[in-house]
PDB file of N, CA and C in Angstrom:
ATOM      1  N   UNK A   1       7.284 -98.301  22.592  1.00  0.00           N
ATOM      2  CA  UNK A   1       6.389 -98.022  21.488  1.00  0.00           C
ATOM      3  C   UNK A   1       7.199 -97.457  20.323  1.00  0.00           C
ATOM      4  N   UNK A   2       7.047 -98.484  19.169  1.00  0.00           N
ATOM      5  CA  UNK A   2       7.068 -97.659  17.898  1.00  0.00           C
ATOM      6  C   UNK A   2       7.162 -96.356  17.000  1.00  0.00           C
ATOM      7  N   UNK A   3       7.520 -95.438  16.880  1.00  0.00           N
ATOM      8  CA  UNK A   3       6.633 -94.524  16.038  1.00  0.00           C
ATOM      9  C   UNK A   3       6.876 -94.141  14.856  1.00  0.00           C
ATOM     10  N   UNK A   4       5.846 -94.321  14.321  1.00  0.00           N
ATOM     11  CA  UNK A   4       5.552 -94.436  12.556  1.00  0.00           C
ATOM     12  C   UNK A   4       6.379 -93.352  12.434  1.00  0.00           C
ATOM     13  N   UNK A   5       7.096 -94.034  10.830  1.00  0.00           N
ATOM     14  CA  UNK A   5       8.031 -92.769  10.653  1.00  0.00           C
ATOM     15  C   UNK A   5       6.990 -91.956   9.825  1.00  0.00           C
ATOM     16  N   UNK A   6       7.541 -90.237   9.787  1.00  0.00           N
ATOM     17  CA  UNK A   6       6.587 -89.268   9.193  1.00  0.00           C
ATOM     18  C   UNK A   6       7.342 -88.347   8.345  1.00  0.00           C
ATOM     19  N   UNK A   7       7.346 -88.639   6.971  1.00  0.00           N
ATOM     20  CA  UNK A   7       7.726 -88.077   6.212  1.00  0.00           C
ATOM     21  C   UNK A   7       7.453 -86.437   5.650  1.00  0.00           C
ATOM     22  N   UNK A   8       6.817 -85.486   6.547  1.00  0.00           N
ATOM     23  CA  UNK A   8       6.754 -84.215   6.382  1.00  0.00           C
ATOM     24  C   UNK A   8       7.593 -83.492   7.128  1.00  0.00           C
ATOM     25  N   UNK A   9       8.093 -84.028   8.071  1.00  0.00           N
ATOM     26  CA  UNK A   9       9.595 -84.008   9.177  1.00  0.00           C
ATOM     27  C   UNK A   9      10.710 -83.481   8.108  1.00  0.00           C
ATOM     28  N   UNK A  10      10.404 -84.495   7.346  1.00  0.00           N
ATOM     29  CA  UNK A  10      11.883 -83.946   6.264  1.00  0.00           C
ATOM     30  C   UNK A  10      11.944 -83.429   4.955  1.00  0.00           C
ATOM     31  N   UNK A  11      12.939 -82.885   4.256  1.00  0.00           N
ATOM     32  CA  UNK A  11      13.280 -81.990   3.041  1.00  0.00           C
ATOM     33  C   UNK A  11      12.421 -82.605   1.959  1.00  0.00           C
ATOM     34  N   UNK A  12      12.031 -81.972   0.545  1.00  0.00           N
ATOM     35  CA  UNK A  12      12.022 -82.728  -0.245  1.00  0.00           C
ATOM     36  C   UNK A  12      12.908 -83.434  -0.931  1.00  0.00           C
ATOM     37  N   UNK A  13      14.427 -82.704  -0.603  1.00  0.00           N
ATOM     38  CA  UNK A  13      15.528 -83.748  -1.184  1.00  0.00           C
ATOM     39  C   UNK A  13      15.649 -84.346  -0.508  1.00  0.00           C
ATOM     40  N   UNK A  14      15.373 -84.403   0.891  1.00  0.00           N
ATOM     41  CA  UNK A  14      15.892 -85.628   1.634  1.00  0.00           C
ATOM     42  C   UNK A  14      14.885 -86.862   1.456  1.00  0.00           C
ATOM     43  N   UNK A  15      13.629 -86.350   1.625  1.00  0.00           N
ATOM     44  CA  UNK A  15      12.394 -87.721   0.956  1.00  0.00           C
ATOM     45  C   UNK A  15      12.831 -88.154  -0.309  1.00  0.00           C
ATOM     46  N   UNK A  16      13.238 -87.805  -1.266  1.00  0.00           N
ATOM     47  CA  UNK A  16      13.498 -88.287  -2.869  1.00  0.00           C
ATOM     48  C   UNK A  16      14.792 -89.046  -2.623  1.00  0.00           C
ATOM     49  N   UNK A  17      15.911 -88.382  -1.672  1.00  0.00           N
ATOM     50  CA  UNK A  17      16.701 -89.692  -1.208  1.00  0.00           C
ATOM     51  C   UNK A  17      16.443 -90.883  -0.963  1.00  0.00           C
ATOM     52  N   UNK A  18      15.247 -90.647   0.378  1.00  0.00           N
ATOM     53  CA  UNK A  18      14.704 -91.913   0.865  1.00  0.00           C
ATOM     54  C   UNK A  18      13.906 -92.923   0.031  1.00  0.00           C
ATOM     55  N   UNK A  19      13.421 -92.184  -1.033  1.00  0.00           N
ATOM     56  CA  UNK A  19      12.695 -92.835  -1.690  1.00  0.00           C
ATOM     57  C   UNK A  19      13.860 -93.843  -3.215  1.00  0.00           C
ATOM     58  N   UNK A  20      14.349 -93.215  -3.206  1.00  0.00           N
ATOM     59  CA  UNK A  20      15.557 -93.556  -4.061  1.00  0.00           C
ATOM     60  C   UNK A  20      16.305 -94.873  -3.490  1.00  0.00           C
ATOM     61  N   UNK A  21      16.940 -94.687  -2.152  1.00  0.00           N
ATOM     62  CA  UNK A  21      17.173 -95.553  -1.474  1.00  0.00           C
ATOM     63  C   UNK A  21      16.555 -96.950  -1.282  1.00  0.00           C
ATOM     64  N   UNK A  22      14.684 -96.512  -1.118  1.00  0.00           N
ATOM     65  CA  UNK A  22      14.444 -98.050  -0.891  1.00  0.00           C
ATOM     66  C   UNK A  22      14.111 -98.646  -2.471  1.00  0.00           C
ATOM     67  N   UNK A  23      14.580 -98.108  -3.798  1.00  0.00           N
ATOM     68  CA  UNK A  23      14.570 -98.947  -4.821  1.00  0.00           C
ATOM     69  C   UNK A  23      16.100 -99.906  -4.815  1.00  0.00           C
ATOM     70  N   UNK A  24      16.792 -99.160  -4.550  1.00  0.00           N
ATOM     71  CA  UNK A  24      17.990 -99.938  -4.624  1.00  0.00           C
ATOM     72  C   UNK A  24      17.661-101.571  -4.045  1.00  0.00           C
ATOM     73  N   UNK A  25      17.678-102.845  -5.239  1.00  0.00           N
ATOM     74  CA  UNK A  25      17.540-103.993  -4.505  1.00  0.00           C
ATOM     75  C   UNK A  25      19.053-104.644  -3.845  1.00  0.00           C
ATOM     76  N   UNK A  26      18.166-105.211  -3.446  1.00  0.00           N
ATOM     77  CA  UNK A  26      19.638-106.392  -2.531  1.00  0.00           C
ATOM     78  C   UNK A  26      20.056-106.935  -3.631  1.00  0.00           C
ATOM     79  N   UNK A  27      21.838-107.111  -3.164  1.00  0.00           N
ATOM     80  CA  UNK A  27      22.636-107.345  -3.998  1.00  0.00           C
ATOM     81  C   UNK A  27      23.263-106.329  -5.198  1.00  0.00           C
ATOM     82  N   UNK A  28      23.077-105.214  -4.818  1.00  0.00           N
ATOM     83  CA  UNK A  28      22.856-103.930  -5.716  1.00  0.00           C
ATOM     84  C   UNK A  28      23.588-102.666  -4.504  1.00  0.00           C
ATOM     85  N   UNK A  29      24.153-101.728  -5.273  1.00  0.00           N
ATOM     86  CA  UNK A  29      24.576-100.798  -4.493  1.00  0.00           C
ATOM     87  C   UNK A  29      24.706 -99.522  -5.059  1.00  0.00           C
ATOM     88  N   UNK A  30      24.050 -98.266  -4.228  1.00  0.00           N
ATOM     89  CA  UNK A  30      24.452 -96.863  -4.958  1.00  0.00           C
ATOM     90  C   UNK A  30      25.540 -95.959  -4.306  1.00  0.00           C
ATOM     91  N   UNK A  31      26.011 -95.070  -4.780  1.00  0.00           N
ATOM     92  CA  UNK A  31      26.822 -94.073  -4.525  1.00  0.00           C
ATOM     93  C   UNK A  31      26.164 -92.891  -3.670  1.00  0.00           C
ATOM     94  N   UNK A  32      26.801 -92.273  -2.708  1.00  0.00           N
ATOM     95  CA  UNK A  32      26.035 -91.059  -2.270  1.00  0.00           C
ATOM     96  C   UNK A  32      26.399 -90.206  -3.375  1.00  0.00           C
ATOM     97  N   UNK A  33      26.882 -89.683  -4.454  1.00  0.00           N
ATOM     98  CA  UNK A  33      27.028 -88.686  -5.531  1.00  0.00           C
ATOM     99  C   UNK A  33      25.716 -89.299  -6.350  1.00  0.00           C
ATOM    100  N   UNK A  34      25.856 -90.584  -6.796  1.00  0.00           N
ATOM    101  CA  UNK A  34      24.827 -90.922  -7.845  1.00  0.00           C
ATOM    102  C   UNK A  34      23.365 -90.855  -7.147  1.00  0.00           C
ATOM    103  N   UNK A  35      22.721 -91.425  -5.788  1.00  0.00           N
ATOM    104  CA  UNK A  35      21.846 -90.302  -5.274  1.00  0.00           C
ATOM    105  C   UNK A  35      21.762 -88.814  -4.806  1.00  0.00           C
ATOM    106  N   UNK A  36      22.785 -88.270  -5.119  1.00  0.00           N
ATOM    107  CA  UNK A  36      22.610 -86.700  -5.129  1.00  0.00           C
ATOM    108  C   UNK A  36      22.026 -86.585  -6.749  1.00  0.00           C
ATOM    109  N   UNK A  37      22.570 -87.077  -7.294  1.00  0.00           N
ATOM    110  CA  UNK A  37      22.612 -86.555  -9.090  1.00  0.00           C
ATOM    111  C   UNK A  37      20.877 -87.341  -9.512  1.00  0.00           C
ATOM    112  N   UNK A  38      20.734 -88.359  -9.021  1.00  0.00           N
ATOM    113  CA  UNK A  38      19.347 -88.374  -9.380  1.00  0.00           C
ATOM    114  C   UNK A  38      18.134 -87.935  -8.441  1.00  0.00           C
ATOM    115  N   UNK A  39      18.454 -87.468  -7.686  1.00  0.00           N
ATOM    116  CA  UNK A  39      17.921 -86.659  -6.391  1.00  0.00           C
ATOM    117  C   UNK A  39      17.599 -84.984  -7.031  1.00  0.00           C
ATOM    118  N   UNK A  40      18.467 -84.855  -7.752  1.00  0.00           N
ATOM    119  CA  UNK A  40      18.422 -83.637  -8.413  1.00  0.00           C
ATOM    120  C   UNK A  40      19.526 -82.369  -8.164  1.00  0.00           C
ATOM    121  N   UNK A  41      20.439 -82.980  -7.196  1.00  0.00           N
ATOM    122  CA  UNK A  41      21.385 -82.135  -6.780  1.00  0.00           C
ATOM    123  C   UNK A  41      22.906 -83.214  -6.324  1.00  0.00           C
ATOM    124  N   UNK A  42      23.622 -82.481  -8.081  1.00  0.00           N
ATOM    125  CA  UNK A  42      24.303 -83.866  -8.360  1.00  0.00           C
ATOM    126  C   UNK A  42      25.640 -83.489  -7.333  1.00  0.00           C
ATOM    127  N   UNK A  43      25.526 -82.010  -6.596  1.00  0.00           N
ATOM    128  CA  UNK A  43      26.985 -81.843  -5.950  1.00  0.00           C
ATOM    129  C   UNK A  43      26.451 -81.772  -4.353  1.00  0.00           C
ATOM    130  N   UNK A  44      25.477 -82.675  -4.116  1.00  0.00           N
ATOM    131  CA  UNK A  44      24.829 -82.742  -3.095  1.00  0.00           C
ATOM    132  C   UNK A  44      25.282 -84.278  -2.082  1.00  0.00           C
ATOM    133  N   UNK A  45      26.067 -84.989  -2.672  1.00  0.00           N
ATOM    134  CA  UNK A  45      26.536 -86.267  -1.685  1.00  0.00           C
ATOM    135  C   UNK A  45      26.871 -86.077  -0.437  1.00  0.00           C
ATOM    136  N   UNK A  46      27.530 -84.918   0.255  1.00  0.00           N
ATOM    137  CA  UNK A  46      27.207 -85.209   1.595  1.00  0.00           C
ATOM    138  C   UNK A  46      26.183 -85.179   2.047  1.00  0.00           C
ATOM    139  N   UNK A  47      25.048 -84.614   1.595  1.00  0.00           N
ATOM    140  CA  UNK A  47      23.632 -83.980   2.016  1.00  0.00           C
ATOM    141  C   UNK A  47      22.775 -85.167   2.200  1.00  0.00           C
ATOM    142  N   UNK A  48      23.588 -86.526   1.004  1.00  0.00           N
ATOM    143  CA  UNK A  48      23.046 -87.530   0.609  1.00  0.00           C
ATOM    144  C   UNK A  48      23.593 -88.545   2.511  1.00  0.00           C
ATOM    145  N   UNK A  49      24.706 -88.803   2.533  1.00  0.00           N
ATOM    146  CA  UNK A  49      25.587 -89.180   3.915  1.00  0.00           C
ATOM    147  C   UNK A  49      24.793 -88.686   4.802  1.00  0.00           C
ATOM    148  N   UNK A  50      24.172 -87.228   4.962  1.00  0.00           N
ATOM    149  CA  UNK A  50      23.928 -86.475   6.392  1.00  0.00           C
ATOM    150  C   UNK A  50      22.177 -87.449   6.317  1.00  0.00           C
ATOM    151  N   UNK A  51      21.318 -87.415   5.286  1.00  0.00           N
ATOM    152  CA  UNK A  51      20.370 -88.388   5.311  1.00  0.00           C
ATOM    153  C   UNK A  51      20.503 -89.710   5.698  1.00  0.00           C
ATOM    154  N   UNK A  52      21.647 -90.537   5.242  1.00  0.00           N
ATOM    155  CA  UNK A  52      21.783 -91.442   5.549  1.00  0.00           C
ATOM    156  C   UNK A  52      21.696 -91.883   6.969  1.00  0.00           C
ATOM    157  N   UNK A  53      22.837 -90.850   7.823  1.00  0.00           N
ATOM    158  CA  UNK A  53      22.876 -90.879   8.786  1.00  0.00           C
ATOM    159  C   UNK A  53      21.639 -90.690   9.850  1.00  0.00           C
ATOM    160  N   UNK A  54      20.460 -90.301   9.040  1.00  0.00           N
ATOM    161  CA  UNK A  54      19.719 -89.826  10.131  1.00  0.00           C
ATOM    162  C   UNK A  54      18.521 -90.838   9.853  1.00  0.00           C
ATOM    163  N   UNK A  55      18.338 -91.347   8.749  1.00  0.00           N
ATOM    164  CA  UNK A  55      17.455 -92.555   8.431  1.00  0.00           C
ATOM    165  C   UNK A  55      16.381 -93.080   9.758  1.00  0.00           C
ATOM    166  N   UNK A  56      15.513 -92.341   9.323  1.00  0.00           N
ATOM    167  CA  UNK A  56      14.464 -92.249  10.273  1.00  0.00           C
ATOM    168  C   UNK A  56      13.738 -93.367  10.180  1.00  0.00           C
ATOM    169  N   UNK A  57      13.824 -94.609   9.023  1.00  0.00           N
ATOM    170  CA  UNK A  57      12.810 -95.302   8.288  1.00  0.00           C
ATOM    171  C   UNK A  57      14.057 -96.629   8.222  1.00  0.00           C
ATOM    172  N   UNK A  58      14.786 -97.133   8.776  1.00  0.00           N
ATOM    173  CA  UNK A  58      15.649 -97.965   8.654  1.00  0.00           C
ATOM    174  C   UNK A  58      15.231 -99.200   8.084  1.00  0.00           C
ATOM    175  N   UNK A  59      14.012-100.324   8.192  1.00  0.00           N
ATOM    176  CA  UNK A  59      13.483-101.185   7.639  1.00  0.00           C
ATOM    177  C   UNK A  59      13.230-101.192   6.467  1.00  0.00           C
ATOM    178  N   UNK A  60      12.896 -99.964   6.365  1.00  0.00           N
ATOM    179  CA  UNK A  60      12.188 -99.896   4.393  1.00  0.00           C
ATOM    180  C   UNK A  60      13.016 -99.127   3.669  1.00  0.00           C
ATOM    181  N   UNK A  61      14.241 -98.300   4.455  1.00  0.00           N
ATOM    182  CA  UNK A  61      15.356 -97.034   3.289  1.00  0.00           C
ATOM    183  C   UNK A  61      16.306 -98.018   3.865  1.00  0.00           C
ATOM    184  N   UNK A  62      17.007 -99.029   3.082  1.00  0.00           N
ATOM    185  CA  UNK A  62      18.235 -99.656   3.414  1.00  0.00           C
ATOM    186  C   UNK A  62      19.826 -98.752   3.063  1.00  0.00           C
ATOM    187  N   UNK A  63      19.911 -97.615   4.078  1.00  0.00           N
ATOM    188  CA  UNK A  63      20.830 -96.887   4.266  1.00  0.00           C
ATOM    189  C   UNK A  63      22.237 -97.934   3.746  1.00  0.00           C
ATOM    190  N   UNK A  64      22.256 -99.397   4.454  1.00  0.00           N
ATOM    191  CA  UNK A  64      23.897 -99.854   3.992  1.00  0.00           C
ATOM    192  C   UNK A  64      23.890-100.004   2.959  1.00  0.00           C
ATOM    193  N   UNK A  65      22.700 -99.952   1.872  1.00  0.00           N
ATOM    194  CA  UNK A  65      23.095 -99.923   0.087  1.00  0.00           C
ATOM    195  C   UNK A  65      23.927 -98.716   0.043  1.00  0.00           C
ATOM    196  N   UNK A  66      24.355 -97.710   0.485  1.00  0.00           N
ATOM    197  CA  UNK A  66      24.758 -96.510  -0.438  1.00  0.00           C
ATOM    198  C   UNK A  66      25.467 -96.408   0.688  1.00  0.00           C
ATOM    199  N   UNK A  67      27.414 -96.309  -0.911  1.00  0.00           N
ATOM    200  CA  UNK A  67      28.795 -96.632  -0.672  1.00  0.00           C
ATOM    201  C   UNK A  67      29.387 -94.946  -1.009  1.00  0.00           C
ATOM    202  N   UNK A  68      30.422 -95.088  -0.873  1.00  0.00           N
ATOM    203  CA  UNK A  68      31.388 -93.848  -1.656  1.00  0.00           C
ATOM    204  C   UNK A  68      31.485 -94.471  -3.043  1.00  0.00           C
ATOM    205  N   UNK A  69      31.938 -93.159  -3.843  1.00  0.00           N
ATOM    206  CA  UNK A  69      32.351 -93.427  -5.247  1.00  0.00           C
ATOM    207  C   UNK A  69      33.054 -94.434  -5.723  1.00  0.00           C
ATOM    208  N   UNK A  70      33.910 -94.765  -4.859  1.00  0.00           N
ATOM    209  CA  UNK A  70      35.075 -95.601  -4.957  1.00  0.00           C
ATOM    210  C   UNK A  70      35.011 -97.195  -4.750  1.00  0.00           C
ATOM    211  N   UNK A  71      33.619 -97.040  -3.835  1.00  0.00           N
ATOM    212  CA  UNK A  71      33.113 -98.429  -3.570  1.00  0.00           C
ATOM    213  C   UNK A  71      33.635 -98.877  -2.159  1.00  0.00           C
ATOM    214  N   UNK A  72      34.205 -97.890  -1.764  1.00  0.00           N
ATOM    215  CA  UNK A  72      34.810 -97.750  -0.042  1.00  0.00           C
ATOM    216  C   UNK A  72      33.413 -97.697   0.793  1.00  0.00           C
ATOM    217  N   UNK A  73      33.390 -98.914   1.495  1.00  0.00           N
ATOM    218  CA  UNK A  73      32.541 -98.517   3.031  1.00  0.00           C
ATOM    219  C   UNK A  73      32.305 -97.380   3.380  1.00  0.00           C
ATOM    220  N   UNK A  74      31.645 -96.480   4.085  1.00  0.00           N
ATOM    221  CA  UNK A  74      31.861 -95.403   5.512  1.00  0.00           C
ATOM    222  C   UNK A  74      30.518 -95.111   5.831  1.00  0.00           C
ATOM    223  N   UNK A  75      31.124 -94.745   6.965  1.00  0.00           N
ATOM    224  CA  UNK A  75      29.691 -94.425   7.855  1.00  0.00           C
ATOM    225  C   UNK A  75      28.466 -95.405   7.899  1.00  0.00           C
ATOM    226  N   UNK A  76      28.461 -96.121   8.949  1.00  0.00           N
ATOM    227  CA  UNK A  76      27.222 -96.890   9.353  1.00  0.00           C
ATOM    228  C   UNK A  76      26.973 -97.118  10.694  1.00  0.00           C
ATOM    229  N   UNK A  77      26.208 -96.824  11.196  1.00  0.00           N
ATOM    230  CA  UNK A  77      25.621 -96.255  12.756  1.00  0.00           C
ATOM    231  C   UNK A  77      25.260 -97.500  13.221  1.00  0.00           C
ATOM    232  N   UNK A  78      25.038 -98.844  12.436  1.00  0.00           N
ATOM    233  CA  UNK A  78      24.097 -99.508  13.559  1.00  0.00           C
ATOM    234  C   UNK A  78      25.225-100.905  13.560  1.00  0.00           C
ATOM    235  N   UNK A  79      24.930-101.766  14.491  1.00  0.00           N
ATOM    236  CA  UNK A  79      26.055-102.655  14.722  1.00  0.00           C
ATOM    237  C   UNK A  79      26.761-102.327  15.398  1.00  0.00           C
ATOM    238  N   UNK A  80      27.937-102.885  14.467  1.00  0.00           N
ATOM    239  CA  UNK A  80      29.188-102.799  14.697  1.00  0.00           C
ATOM    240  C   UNK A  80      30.202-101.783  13.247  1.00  0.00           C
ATOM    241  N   UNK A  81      29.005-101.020  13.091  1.00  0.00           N
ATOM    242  CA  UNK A  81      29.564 -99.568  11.793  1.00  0.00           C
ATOM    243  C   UNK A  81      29.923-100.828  10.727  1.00  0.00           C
ATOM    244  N   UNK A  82      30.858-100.430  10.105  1.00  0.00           N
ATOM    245  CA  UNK A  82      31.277-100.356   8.848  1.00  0.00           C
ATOM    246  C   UNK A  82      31.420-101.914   8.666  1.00  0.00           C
ATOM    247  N   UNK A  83      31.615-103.012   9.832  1.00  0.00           N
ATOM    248  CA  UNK A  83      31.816-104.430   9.585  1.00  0.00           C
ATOM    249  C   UNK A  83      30.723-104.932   9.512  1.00  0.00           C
ATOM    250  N   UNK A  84      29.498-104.263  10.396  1.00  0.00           N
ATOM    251  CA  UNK A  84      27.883-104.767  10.063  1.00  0.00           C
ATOM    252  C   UNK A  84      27.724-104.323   8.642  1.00  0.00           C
ATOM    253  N   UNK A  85      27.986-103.456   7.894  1.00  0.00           N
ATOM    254  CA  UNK A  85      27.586-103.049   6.963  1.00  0.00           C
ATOM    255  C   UNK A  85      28.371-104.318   5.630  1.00  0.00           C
ATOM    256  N   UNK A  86      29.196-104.459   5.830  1.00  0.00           N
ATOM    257  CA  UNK A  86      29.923-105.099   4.966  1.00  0.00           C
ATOM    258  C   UNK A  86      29.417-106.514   5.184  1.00  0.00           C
ATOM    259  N   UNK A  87      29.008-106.833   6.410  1.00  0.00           N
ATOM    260  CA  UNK A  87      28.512-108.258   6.318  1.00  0.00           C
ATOM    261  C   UNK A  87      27.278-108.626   5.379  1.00  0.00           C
ATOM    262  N   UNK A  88      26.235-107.242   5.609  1.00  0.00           N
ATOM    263  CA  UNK A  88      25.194-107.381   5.462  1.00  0.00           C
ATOM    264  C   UNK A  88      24.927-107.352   4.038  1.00  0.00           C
ATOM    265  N   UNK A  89      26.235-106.298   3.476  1.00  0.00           N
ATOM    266  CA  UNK A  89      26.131-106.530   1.647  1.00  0.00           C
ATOM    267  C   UNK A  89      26.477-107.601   1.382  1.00  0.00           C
ATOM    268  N   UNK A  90      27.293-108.265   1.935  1.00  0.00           N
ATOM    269  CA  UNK A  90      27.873-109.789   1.320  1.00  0.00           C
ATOM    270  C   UNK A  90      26.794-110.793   1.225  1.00  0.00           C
ATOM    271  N   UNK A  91      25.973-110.446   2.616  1.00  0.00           N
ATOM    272  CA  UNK A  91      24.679-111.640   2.969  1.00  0.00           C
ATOM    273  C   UNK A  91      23.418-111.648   1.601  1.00  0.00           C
ATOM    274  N   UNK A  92      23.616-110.167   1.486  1.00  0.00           N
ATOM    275  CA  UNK A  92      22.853-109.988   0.079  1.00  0.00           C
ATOM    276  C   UNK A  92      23.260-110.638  -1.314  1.00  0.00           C
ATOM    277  N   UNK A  93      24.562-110.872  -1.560  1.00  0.00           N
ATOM    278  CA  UNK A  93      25.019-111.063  -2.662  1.00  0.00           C
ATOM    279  C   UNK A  93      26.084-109.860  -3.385  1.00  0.00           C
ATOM    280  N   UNK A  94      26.268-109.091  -2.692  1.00  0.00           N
ATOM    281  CA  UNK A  94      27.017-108.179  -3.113  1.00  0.00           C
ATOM    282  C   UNK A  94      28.511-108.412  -3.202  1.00  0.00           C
ATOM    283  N   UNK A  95      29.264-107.834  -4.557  1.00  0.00           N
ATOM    284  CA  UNK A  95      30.693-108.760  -4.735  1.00  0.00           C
ATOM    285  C   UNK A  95      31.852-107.477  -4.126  1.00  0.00           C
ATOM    286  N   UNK A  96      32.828-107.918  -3.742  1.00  0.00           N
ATOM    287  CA  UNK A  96      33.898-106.799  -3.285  1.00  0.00           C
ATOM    288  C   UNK A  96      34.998-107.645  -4.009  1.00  0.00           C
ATOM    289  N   UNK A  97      35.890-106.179  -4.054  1.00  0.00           N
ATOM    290  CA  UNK A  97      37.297-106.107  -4.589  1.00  0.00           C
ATOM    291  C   UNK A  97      38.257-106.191  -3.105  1.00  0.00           C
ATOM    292  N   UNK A  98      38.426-106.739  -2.132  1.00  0.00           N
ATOM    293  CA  UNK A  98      39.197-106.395  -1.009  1.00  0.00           C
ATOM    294  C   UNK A  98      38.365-105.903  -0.318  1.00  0.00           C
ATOM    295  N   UNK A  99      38.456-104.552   0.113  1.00  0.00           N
ATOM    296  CA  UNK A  99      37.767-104.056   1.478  1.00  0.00           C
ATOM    297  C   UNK A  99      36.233-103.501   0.571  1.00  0.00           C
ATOM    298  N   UNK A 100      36.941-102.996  -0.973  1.00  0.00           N
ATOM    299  CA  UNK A 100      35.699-102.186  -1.654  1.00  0.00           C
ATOM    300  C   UNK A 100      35.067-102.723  -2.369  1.00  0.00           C
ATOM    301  N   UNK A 101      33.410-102.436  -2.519  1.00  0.00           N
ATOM    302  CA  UNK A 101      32.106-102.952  -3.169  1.00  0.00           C
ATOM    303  C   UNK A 101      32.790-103.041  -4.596  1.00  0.00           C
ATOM    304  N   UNK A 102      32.599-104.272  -6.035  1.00  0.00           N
ATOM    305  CA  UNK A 102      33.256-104.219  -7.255  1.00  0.00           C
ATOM    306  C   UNK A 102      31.670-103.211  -7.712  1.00  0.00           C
ATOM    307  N   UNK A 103      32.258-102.197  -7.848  1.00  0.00           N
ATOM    308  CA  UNK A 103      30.612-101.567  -8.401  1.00  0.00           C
ATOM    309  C   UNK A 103      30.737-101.857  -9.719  1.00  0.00           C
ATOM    310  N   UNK A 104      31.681-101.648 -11.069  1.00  0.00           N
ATOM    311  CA  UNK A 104      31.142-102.796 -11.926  1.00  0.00           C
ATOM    312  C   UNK A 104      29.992-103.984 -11.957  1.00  0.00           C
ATOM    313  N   UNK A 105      30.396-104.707 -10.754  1.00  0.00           N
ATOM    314  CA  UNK A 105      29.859-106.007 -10.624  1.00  0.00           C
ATOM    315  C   UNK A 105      28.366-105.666 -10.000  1.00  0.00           C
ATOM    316  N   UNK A 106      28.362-105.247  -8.773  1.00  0.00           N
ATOM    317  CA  UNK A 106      27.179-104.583  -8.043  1.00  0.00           C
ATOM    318  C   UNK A 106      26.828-103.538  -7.988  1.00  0.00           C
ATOM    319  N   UNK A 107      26.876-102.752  -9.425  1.00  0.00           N
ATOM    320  CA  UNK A 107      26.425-100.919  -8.611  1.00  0.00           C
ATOM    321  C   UNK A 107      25.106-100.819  -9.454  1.00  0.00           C
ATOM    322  N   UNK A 108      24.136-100.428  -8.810  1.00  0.00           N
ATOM    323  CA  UNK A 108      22.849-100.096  -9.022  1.00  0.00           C
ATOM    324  C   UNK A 108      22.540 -99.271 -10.286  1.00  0.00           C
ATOM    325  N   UNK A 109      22.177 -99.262 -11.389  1.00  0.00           N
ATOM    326  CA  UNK A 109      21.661 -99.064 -12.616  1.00  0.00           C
ATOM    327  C   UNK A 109      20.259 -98.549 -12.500  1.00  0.00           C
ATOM    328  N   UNK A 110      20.774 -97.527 -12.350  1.00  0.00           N
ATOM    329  CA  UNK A 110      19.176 -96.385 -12.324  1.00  0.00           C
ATOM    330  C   UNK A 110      18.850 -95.921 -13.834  1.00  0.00           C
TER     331      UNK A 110
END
């Protein structure tokens, strides 16, 4: 059995993450700093990672949109980590420089 995810479980920064998260469209990618900073707590990016990681709502908060600053992969729990993640931006349309997302090319415009 299922169970509905329940959003009073968690922070209000961590819901404004989540909610942040599922605007990001496919083919598009954010930063954990740039959802801290429009989250409201711009020196908050790990806080942004420690949400990620716990993504209670995986279908509708697409956790593999949101990269490091740099456009470097890290951290992704489901799969095969960081190579599911990279497949799954590519499957979207998302462009890379080598290993890292071209955020020029794909970074999410909030």
């Amino acid at each position: 059995m299922v169970k509905e995810y329940d959003s009073s479980m968690t922070s209000s920064f961590t819901e404004t993450v989540y909610s942040l998260t599922r605007q990001i469209p496919k083919g598009k990618v954010a930063t954990y700093a740039q959802l801290a900073r429009l989250a409201g707590n711009a020196k908050a990016a790990r806080a942004v990672g420690s949400a990620m990681r716990t993504n209670p709502d995986i279908p509708k908060t697409p956790c593999h949109r949101v990269v490091a600053s740099d456009g470097a992969l890290t951290g992704y729990s489901a799969g095969y980590g960081v190579k599911t993640k990279r497949e799954m931006l590519l499957a979207e349309g998302v462009s890379f420089k080598g290993t890292k997302v071209d955020l020029p090319v794909s970074g999410w415009k909030k």
